[in-house]
C-alpha atoms as a PDB file:
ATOM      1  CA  UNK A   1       6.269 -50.494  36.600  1.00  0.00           C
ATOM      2  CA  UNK A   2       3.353 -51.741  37.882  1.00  0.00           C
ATOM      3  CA  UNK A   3       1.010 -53.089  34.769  1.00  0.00           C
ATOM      4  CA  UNK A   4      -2.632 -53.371  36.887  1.00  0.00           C
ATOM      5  CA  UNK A   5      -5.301 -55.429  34.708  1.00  0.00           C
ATOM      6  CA  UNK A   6      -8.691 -54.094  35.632  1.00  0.00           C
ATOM      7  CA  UNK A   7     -11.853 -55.550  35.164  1.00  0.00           C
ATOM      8  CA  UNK A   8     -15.836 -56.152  36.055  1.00  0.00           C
ATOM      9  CA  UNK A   9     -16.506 -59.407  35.864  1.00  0.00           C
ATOM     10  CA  UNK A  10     -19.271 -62.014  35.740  1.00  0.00           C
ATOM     11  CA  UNK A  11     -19.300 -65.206  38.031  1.00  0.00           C
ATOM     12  CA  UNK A  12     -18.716 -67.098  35.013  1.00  0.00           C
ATOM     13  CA  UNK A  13     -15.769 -64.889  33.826  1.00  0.00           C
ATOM     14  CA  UNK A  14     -17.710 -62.903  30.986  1.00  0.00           C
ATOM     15  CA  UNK A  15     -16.805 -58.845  30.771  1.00  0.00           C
ATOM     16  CA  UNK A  16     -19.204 -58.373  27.835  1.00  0.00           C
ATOM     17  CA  UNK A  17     -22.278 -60.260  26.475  1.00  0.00           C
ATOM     18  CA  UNK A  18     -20.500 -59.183  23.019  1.00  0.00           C
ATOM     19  CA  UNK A  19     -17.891 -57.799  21.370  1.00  0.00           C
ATOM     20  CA  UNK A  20     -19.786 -54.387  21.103  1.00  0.00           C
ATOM     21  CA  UNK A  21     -21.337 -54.490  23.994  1.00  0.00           C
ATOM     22  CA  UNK A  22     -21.823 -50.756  25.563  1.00  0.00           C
ATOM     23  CA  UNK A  23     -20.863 -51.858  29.466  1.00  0.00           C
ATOM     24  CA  UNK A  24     -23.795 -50.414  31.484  1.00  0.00           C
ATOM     25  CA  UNK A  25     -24.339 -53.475  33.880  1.00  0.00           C
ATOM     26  CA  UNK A  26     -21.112 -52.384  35.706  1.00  0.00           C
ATOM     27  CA  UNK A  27     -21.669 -50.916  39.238  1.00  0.00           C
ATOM     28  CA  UNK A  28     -18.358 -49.879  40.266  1.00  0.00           C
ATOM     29  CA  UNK A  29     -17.459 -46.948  37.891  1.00  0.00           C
ATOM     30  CA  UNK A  30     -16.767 -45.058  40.331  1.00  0.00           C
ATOM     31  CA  UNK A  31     -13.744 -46.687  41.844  1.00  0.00           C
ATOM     32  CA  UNK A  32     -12.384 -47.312  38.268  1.00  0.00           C
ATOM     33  CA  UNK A  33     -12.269 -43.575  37.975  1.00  0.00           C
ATOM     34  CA  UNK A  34     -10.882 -43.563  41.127  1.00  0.00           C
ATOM     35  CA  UNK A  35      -7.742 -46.065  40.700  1.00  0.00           C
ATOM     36  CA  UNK A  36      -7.048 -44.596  37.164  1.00  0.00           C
ATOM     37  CA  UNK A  37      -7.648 -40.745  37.405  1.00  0.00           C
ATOM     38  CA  UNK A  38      -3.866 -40.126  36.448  1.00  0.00           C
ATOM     39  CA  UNK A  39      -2.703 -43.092  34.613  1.00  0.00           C
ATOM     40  CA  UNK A  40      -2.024 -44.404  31.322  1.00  0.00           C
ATOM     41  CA  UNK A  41      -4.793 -46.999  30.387  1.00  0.00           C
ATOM     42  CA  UNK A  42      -4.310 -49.477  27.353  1.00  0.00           C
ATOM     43  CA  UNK A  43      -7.358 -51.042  25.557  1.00  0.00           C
ATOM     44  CA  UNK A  44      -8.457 -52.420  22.345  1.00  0.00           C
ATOM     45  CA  UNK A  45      -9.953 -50.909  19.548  1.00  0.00           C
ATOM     46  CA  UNK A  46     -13.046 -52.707  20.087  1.00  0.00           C
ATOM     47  CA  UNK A  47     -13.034 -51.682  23.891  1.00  0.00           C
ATOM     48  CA  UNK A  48     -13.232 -48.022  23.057  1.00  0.00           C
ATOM     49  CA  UNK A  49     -15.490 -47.938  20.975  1.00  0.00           C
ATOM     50  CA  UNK A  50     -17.702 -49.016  23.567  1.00  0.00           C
ATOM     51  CA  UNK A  51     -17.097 -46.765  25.759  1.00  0.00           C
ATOM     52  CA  UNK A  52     -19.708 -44.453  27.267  1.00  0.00           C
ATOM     53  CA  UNK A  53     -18.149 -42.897  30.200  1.00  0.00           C
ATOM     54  CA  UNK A  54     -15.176 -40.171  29.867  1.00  0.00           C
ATOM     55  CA  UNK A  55     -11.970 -41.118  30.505  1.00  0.00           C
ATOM     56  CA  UNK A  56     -10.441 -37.681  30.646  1.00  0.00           C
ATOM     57  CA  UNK A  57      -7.642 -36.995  33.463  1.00  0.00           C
ATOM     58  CA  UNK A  58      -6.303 -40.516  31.729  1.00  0.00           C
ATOM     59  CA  UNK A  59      -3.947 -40.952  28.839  1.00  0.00           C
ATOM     60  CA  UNK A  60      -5.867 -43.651  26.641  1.00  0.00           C
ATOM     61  CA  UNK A  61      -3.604 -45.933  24.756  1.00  0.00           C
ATOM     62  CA  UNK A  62      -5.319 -47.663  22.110  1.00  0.00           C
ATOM     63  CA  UNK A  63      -4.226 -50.660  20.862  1.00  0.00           C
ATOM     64  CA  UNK A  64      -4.316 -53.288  17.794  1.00  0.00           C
ATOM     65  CA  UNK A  65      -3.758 -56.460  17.365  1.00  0.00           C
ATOM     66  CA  UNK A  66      -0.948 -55.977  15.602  1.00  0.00           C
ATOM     67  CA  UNK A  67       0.587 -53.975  18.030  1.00  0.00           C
ATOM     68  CA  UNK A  68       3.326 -55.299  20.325  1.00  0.00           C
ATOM     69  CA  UNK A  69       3.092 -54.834  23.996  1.00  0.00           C
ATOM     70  CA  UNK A  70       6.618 -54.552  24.983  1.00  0.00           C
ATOM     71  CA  UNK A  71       6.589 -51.877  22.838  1.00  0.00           C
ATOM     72  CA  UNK A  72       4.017 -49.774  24.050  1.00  0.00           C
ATOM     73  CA  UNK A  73       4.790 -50.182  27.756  1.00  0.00           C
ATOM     74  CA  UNK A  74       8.536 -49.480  27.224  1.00  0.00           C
ATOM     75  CA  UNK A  75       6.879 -45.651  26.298  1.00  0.00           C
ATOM     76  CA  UNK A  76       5.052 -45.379  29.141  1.00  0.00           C
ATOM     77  CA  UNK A  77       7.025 -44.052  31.926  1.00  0.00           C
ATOM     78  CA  UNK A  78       4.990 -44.027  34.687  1.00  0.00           C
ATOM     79  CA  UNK A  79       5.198 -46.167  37.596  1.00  0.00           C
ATOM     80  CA  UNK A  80       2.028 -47.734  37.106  1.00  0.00           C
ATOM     81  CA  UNK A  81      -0.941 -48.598  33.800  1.00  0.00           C
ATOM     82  CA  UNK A  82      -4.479 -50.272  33.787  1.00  0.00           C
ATOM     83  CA  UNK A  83      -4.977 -52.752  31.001  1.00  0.00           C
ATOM     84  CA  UNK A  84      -8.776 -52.350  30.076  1.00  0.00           C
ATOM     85  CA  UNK A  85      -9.476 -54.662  28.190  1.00  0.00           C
ATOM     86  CA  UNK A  86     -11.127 -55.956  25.857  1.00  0.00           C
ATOM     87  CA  UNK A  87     -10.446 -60.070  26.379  1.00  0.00           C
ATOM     88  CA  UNK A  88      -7.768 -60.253  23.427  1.00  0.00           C
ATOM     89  CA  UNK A  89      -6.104 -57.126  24.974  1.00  0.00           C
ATOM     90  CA  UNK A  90      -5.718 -58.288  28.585  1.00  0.00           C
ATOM     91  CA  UNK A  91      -4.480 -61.608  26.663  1.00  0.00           C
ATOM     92  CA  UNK A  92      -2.038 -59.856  24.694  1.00  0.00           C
ATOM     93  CA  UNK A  93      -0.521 -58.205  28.026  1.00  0.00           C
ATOM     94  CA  UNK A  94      -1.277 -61.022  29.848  1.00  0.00           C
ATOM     95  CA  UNK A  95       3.024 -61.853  30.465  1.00  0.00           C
ATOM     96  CA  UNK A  96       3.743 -58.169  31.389  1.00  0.00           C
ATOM     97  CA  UNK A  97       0.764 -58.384  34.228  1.00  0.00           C
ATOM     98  CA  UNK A  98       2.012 -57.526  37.685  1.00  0.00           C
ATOM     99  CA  UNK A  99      -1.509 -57.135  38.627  1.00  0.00           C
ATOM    100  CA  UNK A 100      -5.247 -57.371  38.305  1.00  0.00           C
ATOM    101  CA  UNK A 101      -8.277 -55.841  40.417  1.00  0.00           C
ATOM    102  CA  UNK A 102     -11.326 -57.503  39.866  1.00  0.00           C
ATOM    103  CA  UNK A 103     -14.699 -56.973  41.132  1.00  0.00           C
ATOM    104  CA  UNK A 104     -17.169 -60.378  40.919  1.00  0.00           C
ATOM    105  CA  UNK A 105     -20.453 -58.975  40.058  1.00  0.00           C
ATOM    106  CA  UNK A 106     -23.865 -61.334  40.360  1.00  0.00           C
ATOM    107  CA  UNK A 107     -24.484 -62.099  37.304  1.00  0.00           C
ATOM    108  CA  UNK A 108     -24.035 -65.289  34.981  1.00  0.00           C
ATOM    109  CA  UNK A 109     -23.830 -64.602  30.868  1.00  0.00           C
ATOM    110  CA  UNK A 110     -23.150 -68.156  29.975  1.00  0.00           C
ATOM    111  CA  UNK A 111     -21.716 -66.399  26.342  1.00  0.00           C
ATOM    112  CA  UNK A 112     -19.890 -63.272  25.432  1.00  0.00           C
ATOM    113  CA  UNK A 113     -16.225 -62.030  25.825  1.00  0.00           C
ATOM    114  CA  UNK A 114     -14.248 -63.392  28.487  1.00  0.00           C
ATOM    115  CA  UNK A 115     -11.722 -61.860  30.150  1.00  0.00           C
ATOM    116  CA  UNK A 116      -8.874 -63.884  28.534  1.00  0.00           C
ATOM    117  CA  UNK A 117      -9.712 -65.113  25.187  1.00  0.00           C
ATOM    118  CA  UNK A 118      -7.180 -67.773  24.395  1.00  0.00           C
ATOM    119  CA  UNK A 119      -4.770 -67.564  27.403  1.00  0.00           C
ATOM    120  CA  UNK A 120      -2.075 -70.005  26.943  1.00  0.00           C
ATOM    121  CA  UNK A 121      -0.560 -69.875  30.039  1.00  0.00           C
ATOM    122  CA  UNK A 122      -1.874 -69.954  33.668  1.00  0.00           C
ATOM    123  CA  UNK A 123      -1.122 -67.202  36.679  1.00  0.00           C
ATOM    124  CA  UNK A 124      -0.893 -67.936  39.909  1.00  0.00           C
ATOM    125  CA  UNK A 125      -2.347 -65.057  42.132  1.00  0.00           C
ATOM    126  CA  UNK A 126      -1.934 -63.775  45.417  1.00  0.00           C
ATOM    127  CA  UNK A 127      -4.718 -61.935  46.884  1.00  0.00           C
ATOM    128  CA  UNK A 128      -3.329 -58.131  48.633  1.00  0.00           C
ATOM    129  CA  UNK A 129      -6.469 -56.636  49.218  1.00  0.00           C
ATOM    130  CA  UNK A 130     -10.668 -56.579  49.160  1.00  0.00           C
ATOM    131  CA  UNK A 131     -11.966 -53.315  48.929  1.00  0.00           C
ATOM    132  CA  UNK A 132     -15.611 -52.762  48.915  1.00  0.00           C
ATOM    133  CA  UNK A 133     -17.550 -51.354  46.579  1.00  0.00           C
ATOM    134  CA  UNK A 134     -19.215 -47.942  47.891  1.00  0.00           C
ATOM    135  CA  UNK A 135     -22.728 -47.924  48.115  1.00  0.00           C
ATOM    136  CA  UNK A 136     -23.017 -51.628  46.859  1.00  0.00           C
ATOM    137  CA  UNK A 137     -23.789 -54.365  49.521  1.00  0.00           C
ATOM    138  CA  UNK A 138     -22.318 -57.523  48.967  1.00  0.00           C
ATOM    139  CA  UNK A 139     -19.820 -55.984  46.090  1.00  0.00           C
ATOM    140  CA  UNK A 140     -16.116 -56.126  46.452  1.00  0.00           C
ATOM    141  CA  UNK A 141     -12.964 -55.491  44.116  1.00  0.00           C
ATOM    142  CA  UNK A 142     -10.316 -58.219  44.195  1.00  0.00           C
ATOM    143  CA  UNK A 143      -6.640 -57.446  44.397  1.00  0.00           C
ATOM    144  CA  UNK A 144      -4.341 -59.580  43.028  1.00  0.00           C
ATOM    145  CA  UNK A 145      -0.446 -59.871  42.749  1.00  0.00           C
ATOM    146  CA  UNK A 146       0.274 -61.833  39.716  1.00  0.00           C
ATOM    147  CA  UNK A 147       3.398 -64.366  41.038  1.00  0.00           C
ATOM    148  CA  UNK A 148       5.490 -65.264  38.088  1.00  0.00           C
END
């Protein structure tokens, strides 16, 4: 199974300003919907409780951090999930990763959650694929396979 993380992202690696942040400085919604209409997603607690858009046509797995993530994925039988954060999430399923989209958007934080809060180990990435961003010059997702 393919286990996709995916993520907006700052240029200095923030995907919050805080922990209950409600995302609205995100400008690619749409293809999120797009690439998970139909697929499990996994987030934290935190995460959803944040969220203000509708996730409906999605199964929503919510997680604590308590949970264990070989666990939950070995229910999900599918042959793909999006991890959607929040940082300690996308750490937690951070060795089960196959893969993670990312789109860079202009914007520096300097604080706030990161997309991997204590990551122990590194990844080594391969990039498959830049897709744009529709209606948004300069604004592209990042595809990455995760080489382990």
């Amino acid at each position: 199974m393919d286990i996709i993380l995916i993520a907006a992202i700052t240029a200095d690696g923030y995907i919050a300003r805080h922990s209950n942040e409600t995302v609205e400085w995100t400008l690619d919604l749409h293809l999120f919907k797009e690439q998970t209409m139909g697929w499990p997603v996994i987030m934290g607690s935190n995460t959803k409780e944040t969220l203000n858009t509708d996730l409906s046509g999605r199964k929503e797995i919510v997680i604590h951090r308590d949970d264990i993530p070989k666990q939950i994925l070995s229910n999900i039988k599918t042959e793909k999930c999006f991890v959607i954060g929040g940082g300690k999430t996308n750490t937690l399923f951070s060795p089960y990763l196959t893969h993670m989209y990312l789109t860079f958007h202009p914007l520096v934080f300097a604080k706030g959650v990161k997309l991997f809060s204590n990551l122990k180990d590194e990844m080594e990435l391969t990039l498959l694929n830049v897709v744009p961003v529709i209606n948004r010059k300069n604004l592209y997702q990042f595809q990455y396979k995760i080489n382990k």
